[in-house]
Protein backbone atom coordinates (compact mmCIF):
# COMPACT_ATOMS: atom_id res chain seq x y z
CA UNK A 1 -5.96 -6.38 10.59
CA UNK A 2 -8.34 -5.77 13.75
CA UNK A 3 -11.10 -4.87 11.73
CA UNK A 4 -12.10 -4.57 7.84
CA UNK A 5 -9.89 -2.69 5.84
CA UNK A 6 -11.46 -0.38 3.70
CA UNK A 7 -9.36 2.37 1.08
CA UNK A 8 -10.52 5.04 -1.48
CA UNK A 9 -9.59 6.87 -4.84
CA UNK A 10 -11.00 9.83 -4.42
CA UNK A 11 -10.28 12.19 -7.70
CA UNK A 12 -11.39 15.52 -7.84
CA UNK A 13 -13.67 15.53 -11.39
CA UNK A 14 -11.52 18.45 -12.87
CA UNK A 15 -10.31 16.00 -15.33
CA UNK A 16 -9.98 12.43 -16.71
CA UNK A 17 -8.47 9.57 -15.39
CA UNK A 18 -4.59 10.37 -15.51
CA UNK A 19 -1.77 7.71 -15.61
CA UNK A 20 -1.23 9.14 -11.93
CA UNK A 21 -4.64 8.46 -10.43
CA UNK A 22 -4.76 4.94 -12.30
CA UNK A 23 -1.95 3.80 -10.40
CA UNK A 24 -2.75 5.20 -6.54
CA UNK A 25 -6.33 3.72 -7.70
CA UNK A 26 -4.98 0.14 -8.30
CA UNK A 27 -2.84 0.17 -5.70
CA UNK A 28 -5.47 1.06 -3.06
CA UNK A 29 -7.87 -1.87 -5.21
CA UNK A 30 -4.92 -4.07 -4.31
CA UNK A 31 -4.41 -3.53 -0.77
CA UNK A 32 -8.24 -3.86 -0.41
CA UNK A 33 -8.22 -6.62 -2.22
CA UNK A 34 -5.00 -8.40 -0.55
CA UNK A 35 -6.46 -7.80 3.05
CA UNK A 36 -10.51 -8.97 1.68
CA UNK A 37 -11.36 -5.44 2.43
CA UNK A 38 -13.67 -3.00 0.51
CA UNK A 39 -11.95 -0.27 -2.07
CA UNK A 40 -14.13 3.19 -2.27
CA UNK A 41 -14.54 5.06 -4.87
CA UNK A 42 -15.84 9.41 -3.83
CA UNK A 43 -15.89 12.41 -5.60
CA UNK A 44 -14.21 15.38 -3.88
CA UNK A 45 -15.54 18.07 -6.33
CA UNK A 46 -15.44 21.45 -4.05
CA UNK A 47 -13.47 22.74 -6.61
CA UNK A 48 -16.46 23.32 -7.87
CA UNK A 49 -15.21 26.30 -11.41
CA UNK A 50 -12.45 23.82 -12.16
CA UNK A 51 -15.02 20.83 -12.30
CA UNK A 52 -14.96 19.49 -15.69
CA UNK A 53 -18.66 17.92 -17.17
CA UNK A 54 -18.39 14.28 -17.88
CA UNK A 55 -14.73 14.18 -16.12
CA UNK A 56 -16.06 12.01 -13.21
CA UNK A 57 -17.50 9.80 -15.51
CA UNK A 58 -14.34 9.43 -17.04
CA UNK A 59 -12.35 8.55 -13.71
CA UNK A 60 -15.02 5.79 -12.56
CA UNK A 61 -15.94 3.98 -16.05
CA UNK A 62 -12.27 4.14 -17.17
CA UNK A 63 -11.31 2.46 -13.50
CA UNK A 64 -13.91 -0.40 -14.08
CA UNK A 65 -12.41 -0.39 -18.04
CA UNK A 66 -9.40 -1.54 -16.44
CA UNK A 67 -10.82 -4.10 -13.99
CA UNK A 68 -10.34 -1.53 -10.79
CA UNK A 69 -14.54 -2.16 -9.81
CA UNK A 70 -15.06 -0.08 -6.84
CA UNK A 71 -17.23 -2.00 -4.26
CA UNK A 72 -19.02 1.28 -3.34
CA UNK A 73 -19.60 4.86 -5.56
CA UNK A 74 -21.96 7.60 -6.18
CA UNK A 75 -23.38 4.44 -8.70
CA UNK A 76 -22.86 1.91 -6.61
CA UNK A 77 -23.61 3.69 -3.35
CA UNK A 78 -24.05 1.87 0.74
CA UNK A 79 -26.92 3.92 2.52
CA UNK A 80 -24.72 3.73 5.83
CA UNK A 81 -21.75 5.64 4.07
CA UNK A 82 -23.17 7.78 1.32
CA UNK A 83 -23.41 10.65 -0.06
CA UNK A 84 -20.44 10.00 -2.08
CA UNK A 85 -19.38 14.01 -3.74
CA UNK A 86 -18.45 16.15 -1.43
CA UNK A 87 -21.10 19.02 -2.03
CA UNK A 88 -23.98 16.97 -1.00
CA UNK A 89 -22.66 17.20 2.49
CA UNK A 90 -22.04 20.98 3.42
CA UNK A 91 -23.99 20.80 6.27
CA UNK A 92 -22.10 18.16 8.14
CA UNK A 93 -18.74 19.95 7.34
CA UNK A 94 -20.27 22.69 8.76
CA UNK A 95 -21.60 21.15 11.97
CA UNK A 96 -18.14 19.76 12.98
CA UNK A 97 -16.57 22.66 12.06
CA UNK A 98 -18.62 24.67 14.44
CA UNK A 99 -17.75 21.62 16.98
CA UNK A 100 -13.85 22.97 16.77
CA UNK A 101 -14.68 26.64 17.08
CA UNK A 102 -16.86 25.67 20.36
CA UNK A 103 -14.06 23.46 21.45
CA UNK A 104 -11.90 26.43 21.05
CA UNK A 105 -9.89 24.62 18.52
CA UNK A 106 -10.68 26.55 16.04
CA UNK A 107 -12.26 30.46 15.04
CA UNK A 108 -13.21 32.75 12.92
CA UNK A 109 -10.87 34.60 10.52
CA UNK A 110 -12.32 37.94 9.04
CA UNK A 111 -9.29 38.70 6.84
CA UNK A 112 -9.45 39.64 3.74
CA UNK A 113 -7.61 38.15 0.50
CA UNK A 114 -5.30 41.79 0.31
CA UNK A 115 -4.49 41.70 3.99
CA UNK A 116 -3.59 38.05 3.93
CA UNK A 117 -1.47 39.25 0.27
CA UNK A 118 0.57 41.94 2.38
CA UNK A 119 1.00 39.42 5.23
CA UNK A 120 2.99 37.08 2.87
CA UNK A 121 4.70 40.07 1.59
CA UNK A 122 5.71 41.18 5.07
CA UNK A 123 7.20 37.90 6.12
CA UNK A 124 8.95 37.32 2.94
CA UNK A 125 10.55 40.46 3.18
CA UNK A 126 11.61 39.24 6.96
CA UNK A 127 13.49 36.69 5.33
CA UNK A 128 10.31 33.63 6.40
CA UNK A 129 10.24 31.22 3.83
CA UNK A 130 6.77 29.27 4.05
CA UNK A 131 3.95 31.79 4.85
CA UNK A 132 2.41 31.33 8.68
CA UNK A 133 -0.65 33.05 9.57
CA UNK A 134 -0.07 35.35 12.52
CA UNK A 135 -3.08 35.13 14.24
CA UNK A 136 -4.73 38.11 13.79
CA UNK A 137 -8.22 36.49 14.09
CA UNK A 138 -7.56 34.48 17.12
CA UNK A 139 -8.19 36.95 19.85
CA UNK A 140 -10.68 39.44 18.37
CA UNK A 141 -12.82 41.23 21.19
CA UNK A 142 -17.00 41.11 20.38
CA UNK A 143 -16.52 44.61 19.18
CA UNK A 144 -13.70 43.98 16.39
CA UNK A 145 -16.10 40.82 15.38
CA UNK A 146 -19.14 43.27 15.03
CA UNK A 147 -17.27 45.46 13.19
CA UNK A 148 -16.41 43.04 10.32
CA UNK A 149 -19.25 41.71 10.24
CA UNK A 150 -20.96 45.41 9.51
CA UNK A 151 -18.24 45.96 7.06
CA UNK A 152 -20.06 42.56 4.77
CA UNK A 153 -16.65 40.28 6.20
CA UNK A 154 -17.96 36.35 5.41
CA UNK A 155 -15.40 34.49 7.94
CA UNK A 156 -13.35 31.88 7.42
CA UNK A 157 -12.48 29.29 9.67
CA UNK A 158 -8.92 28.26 10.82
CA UNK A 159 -7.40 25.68 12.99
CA UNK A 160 -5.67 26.43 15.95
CA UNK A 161 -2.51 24.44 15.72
CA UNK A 162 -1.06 23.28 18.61
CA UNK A 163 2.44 24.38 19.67
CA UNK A 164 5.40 22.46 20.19
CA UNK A 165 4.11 19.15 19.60
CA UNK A 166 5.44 16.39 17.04
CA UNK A 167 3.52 14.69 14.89
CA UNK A 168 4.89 11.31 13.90
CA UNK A 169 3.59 8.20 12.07
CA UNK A 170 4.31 4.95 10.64
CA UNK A 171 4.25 5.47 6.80
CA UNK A 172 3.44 2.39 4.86
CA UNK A 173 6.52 3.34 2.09
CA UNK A 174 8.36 5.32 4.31
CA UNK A 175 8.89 3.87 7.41
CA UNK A 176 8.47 6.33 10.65
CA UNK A 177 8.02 9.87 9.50
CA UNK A 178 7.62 13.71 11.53
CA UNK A 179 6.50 16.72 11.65
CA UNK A 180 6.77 19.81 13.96
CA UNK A 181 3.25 21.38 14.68
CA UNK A 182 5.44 24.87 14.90
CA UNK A 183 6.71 24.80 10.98
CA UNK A 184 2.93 24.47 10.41
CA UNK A 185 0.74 27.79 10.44
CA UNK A 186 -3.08 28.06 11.35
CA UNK A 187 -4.87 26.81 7.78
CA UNK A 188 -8.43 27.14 6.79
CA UNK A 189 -10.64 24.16 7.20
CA UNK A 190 -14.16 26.40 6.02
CA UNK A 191 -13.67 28.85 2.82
CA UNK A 192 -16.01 31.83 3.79
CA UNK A 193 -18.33 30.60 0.82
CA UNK A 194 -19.27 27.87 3.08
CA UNK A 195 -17.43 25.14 1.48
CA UNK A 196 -14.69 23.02 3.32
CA UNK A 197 -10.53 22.84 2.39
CA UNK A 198 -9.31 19.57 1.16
CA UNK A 199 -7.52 19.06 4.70
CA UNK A 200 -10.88 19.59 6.79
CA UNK A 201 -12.93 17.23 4.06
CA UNK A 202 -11.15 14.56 4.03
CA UNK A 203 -10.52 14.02 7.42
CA UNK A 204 -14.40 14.44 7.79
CA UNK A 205 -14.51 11.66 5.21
CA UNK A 206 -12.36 9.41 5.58
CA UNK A 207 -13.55 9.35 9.46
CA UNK A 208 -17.47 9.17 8.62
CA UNK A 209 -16.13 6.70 5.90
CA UNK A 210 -14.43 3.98 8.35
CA UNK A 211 -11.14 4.31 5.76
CA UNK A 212 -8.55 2.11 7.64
CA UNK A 213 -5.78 3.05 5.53
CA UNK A 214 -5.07 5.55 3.08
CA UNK A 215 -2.53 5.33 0.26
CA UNK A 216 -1.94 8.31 -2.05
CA UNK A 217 0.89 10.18 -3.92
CA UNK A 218 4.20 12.17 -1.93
CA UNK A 219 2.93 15.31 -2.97
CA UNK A 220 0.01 14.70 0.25
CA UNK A 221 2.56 13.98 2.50
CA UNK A 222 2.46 17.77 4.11
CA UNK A 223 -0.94 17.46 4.34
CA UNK A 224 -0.68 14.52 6.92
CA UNK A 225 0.40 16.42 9.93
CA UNK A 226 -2.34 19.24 9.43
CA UNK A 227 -4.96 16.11 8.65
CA UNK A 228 -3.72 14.51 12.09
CA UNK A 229 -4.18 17.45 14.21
CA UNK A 230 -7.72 17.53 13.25
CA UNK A 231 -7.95 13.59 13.85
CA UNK A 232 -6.38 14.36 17.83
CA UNK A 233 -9.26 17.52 18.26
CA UNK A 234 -11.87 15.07 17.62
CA UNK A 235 -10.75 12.08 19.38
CA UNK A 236 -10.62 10.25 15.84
CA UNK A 237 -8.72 7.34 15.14
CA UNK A 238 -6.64 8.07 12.09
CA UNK A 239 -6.12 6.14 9.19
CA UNK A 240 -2.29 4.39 8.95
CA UNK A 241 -0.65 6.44 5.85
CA UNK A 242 0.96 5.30 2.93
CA UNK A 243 2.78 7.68 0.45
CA UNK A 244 3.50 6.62 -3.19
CA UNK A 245 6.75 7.75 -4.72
CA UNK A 246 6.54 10.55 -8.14
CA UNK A 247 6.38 9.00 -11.42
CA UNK A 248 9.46 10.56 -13.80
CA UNK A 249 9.92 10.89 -17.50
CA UNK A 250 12.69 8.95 -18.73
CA UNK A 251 14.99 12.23 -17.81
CA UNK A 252 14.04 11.71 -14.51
CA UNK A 253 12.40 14.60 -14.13
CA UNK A 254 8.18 14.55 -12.42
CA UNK A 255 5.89 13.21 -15.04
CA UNK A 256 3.83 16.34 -16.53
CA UNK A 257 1.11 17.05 -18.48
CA UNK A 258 3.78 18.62 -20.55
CA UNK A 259 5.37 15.20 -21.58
CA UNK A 260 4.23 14.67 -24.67
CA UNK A 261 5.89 11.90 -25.58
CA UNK A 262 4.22 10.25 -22.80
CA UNK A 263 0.37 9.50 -23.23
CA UNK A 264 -1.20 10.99 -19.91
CA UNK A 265 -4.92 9.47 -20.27
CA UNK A 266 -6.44 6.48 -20.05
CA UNK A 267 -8.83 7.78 -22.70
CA UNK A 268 -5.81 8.10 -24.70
CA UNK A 269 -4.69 4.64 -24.29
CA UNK A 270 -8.71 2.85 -24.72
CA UNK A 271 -8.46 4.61 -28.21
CA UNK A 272 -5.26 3.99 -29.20
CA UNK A 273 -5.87 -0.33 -28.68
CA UNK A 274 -3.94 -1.14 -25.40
CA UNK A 275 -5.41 -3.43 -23.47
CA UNK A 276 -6.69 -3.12 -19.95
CA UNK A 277 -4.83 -5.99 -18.30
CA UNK A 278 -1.44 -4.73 -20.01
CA UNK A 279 -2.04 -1.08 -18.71
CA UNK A 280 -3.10 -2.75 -15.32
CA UNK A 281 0.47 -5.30 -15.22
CA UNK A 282 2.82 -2.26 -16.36
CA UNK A 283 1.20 0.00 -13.39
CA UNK A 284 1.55 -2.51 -11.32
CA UNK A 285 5.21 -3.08 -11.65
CA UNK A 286 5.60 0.85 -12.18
CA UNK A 287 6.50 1.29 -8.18
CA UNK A 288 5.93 -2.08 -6.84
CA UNK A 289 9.23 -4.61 -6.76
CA UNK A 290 8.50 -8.41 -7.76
CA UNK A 291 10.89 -10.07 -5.63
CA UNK A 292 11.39 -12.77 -8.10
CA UNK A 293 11.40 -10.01 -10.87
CA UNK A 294 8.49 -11.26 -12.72
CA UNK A 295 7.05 -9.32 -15.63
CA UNK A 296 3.74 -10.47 -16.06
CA UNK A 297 1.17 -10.42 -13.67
CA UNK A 298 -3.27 -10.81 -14.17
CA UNK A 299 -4.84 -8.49 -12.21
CA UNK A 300 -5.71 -11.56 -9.76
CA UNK A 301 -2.13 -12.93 -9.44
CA UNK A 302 -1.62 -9.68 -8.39
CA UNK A 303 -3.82 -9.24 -5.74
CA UNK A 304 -2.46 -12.39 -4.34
CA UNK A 305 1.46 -11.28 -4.45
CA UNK A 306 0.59 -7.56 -3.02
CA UNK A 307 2.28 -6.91 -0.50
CA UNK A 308 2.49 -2.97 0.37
CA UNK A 309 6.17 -3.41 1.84
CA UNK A 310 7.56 -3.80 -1.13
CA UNK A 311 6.08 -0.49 -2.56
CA UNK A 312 9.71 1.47 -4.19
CA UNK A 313 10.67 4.33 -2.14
CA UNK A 314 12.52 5.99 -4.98
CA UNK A 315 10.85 7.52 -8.17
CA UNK A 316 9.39 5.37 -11.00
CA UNK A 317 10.71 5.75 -14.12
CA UNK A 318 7.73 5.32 -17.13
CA UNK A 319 9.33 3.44 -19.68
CA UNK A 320 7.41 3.69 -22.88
CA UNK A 321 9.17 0.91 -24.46
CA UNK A 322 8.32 -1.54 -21.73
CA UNK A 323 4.39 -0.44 -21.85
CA UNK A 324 4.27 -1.12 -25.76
CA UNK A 325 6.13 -4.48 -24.77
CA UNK A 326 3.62 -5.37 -22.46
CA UNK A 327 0.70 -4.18 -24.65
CA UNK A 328 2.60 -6.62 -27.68
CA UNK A 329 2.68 -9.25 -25.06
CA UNK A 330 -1.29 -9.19 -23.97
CA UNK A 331 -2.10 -8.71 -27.74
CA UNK A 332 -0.25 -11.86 -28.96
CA UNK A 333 -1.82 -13.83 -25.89
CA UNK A 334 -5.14 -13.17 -26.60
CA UNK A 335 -7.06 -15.97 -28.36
CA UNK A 336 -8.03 -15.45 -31.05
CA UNK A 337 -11.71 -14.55 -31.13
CA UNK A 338 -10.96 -12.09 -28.13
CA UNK A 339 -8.07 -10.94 -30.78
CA UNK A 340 -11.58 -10.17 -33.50
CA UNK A 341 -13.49 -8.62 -30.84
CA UNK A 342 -10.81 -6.16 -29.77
CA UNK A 343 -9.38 -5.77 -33.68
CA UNK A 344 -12.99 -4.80 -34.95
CA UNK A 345 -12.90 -1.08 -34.36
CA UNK A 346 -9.61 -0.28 -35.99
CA UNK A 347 -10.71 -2.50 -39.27
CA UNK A 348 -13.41 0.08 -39.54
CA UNK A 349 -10.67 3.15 -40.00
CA UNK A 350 -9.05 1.31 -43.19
CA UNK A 351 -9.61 1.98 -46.37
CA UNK A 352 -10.75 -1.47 -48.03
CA UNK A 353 -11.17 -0.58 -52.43
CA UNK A 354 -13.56 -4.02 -52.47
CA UNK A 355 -15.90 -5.95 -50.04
CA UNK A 356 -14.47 -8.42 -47.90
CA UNK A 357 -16.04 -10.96 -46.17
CA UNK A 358 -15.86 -11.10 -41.77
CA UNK A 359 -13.73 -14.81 -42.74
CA UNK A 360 -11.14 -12.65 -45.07
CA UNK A 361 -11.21 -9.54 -42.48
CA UNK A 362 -10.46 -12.22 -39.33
CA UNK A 363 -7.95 -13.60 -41.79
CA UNK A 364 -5.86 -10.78 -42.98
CA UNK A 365 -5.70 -8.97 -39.60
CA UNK A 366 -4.79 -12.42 -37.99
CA UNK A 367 -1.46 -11.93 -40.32
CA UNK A 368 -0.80 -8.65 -37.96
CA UNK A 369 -1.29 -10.25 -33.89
CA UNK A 370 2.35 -11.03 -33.98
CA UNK A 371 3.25 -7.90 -35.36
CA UNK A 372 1.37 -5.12 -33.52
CA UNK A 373 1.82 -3.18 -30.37
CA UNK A 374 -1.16 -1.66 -30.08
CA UNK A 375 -4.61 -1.94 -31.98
CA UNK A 376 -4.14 1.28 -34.02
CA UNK A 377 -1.00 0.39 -35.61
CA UNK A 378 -3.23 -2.14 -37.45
CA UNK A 379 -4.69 0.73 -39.56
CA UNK A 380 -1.11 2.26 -40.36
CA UNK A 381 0.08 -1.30 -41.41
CA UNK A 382 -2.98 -2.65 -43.33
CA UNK A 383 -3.35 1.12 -45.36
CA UNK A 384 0.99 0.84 -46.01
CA UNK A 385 -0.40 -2.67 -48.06
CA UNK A 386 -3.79 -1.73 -49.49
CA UNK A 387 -3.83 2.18 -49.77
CA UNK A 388 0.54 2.61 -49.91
CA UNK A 389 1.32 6.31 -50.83
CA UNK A 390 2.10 7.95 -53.64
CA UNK A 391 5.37 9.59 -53.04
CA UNK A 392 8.92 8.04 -52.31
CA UNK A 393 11.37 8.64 -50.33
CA UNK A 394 14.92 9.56 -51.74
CA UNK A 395 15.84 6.35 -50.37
CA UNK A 396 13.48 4.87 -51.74
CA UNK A 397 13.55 6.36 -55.16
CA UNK A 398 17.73 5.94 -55.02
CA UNK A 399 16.83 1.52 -54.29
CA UNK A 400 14.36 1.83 -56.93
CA UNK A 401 16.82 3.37 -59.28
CA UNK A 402 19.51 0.95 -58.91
CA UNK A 403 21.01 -1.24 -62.08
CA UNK A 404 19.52 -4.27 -59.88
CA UNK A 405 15.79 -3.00 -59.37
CA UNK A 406 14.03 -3.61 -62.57
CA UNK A 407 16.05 -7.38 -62.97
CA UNK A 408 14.85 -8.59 -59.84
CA UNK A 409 11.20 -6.88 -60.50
CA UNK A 410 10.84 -8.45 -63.87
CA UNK A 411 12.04 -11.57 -63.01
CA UNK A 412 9.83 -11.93 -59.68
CA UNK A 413 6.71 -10.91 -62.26
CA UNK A 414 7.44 -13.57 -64.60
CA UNK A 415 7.64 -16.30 -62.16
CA UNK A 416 5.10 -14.90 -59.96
CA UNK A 417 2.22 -15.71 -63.41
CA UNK A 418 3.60 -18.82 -63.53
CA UNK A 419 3.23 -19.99 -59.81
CA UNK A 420 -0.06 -21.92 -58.91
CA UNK A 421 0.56 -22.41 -54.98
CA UNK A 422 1.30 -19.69 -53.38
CA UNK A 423 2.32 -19.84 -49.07
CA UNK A 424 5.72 -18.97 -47.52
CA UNK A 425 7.31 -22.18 -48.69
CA UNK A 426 6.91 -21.78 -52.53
CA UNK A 427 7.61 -17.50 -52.17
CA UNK A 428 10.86 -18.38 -50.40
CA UNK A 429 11.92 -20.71 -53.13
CA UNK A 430 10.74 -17.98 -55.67
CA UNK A 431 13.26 -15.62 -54.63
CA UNK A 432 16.24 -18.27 -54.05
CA UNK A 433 15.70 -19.16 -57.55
CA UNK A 434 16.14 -15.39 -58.75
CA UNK A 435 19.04 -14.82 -56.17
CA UNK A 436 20.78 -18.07 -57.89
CA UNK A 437 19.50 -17.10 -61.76
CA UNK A 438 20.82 -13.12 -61.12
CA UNK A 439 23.19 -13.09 -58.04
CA UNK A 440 21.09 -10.48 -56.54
CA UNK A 441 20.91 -10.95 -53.10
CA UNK A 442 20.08 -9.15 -49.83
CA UNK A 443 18.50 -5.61 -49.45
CA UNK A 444 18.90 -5.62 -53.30
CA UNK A 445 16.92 -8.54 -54.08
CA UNK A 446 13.90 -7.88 -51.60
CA UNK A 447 13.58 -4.12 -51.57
CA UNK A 448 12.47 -3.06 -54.47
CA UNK A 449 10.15 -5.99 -54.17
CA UNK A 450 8.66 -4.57 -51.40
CA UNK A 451 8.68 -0.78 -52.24
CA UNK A 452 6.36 -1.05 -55.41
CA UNK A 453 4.37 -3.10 -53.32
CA UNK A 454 3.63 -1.29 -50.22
CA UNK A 455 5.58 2.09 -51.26
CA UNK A 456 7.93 1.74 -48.43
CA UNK A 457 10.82 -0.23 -46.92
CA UNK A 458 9.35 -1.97 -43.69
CA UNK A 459 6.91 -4.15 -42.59
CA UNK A 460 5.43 -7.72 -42.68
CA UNK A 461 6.92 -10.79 -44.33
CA UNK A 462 6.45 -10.67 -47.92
CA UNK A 463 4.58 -13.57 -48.40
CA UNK A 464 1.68 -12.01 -46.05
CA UNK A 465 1.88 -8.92 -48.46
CA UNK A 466 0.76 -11.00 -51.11
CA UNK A 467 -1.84 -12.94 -49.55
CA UNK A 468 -3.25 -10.07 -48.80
CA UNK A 469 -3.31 -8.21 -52.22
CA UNK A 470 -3.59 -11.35 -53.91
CA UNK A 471 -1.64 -12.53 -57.17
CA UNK A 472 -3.23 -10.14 -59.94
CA UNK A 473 -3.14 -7.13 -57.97
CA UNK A 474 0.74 -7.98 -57.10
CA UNK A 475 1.30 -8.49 -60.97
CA UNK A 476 -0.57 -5.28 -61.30
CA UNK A 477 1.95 -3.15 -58.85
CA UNK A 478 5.15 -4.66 -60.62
């Protein structure tokens, strides 16, 4: 690299941090990262009646949740590059877009919504497929330009594309891609209202920004050839491109806020209990190929393996299964204070009939870190044991109403009074010594065990069931 590299998320705060954005944002921390360069985090918030209160919030803090710290943002701002939202800087999208129109690479466009409406229609009926602007605005004599103006006309400003010119670049996934400057019409870079178009802004931004390289998702990748025509008016250097293939449900259709079997927030995950550095290592490897097909990566081996080459150029499949995997994984990994610290909140949703010391909590949930996927399923586990409903099942009911049920309860009662140590050794023994006695065995023998215990069919060993209910209250259940 000739000189630092520097990248940027740069979410528009009309929502939260999506599964999406997490991923272009760690990939851009990682290329920063790989290459000792700086990773920027702006606000592009023009859209100013979609902006959502306390949405940018949620991008930046839930980035830095996961270990993505941006080295610059609107709270961590560098004089020489700032301001960092988009709407503090009208003025200078202004001023360069008045640069253009003196150039003559740009002008004024005095056409209203309807006219631009029956345009489309006109064109569609001539059989044109992607609407082109024809010009209307780009010739208009001082008279026709007084005349809108005394009608109340605000004007727009468009580019004037060039003609007949290809616009080609070396993609960082793609390899070499182009475009024809004649499939693309004259598009807006000022809204009448004053405020810029996404394709003027950024260019303006990423420019004034010194952004050496700019990775982001496909769906940008028609924006690049309008974005480099502005780059060649000004005699900018662009930034080299890099183009992120869609995330798919496991149909392999584009991941939508319609999935619902597929979380979309990282709010979502934070209060569900997955951890950071899981949701970080199954992003990672969610459109970047291990070449030794590793599974587990810290955020810092990571940044040392990165290498942008190896970034898929097909669609990534989210695998739910995998994430929960991964989550398990981190979970069972963590020691086992860390485990306390990150168990506390979901101990607080349980039920608990008597006071329990922090040494029996740390204890008892200890018995679930092997078990658990995520930090919530604690509370569905723990409440099955201490809090187990009222109602059967019919399969339950039909176990519980077998000849066998009420031997093997009776018996395990008995033998349970007369038992003074109790760990997974002596409980073990207990029911090979009713298996042998009764010839009981199986689903039979430990079932209906289980379901007057907890009031259903799976879960945790059955010796942690009783440690945690204890010997009387066991006896009690029977």
């Amino acid at each position: 690299m000739n000189k630092k590299v520097r990248v940027r998320y740069a979410p528009s705060p009309t929502g939260f941090l999506h599964i999406g954005g997490a991923r272009s944002a760690l990939f851009n921390y990682l290329f920063a990262k790989r290459y000792n360069g700086d990773f920027v985090f702006r606000v592009e918030d023009t859209d100013v009646e979609r902006n959502i209160a306390g949405a940018e919030e949620s991008q930046l803090h839930d980035l830095i949740w996961l270990g993505i710290v941006p080295d610059e943002s609107p709270e961590k701002p560098n004089p020489k590059y700032a301001p960092y939202h988009q709407m503090e800087k009208l003025d200078v999208y202004q001023k360069f877009a008045q640069e253009l129109v003196d150039k003559g690479y740009a002008y004024y466009c005095y056409c209203s919504e309807d006219e631009l409406a029956e345009m489309k229609e006109e064109q569609l009926a001539n059989g044109v497929k992607s609407f082109k602007y024809n010009r209307h605005c780009l010739n208009l004599s001082e008279e026709e330009k007084i005349k809108y103006i005394s009608e109340g006309r605000k004007p727009a400003i468009r580019i004037k594309m060039e003609s007949g010119v290809t616009f080609k670049f070396d993609d960082l996934v793609r390899g070499e891609v182009s475009f024809n400057s004649d499939d693309i019409g004259d598009f807006v870079i000022m809204k009448s209202s004053g405020i810029p178009t996404y394709n003027f802004a950024v260019v303006v931004d990423d420019h004034l920004m010194e952004i050496t390289h700019v990775l982001r998702g496909e769906e940008h990748l028609s924006n690049t050839p309008k974005q480099l025509q502005i780059y060649k008016y000004f005699g900018w250097e662009a930034p080299q491109f890099g183009h992120m293939t869609i995330i798919c449900n496991p149909n392999g259709k584009k991941l939508s806020k319609r999935d619902h079997n597929i979380l979309q927030f990282m709010s979502q995950y934070r209060e569900l209990g997955y951890l950071p550095e899981a949701i970080v290592n199954f992003l990672f490897l969610l459109g970047w190929t291990s070449p030794d097909n590793r599974e587990i990566f810290s955020l810092e081996e990571a940044i040392k393996v990165f290498d942008p080459s190896r970034l898929s150029s097909s669609p990534s499949i989210f695998d739910n299964k995998r994430l929960l995997y991964t989550n398990a994984y981190y979970i069972k990994h963590l020691s086992d204070e860390k485990y306390f610290e990150f168990i506390a909140p979901f101990l607080k949703q349980i039920k608990f009939e008597k006071t329990y010391s922090q040494a029996e909590l740390n204890k008892m949930s200890l018995i679930f870190k092997n078990e658990i996927n995520t930090g919530s399923e604690i509370v569905e586990m723990m409440n099955a044991i201490l809090n187990p409903k009222a109602e059967n099942t019919d399969e339950e009911k039909a176990i519980l109403n077998a000849n066998t049920a009420p031997v093997v309860i009776k018996a395990f009662k008995e033998k349970l009074q007369n038992m003074e140590v109790l760990n997974p050794d002596t409980v073990k023994v207990l029911f090979k010594e009713i298996q042998t006695e009764t010839g009981i065995k199986g689903k039979d023998l430990y079932m209906p065990i289980r379901i007057k215990l907890t009031g259903c069919m799976h879960g945790i060993e059955m010796f942690n069931i009783i440690d945690i209910l204890g010997k009387q209250e066991v006896i009690n259940r029977l």
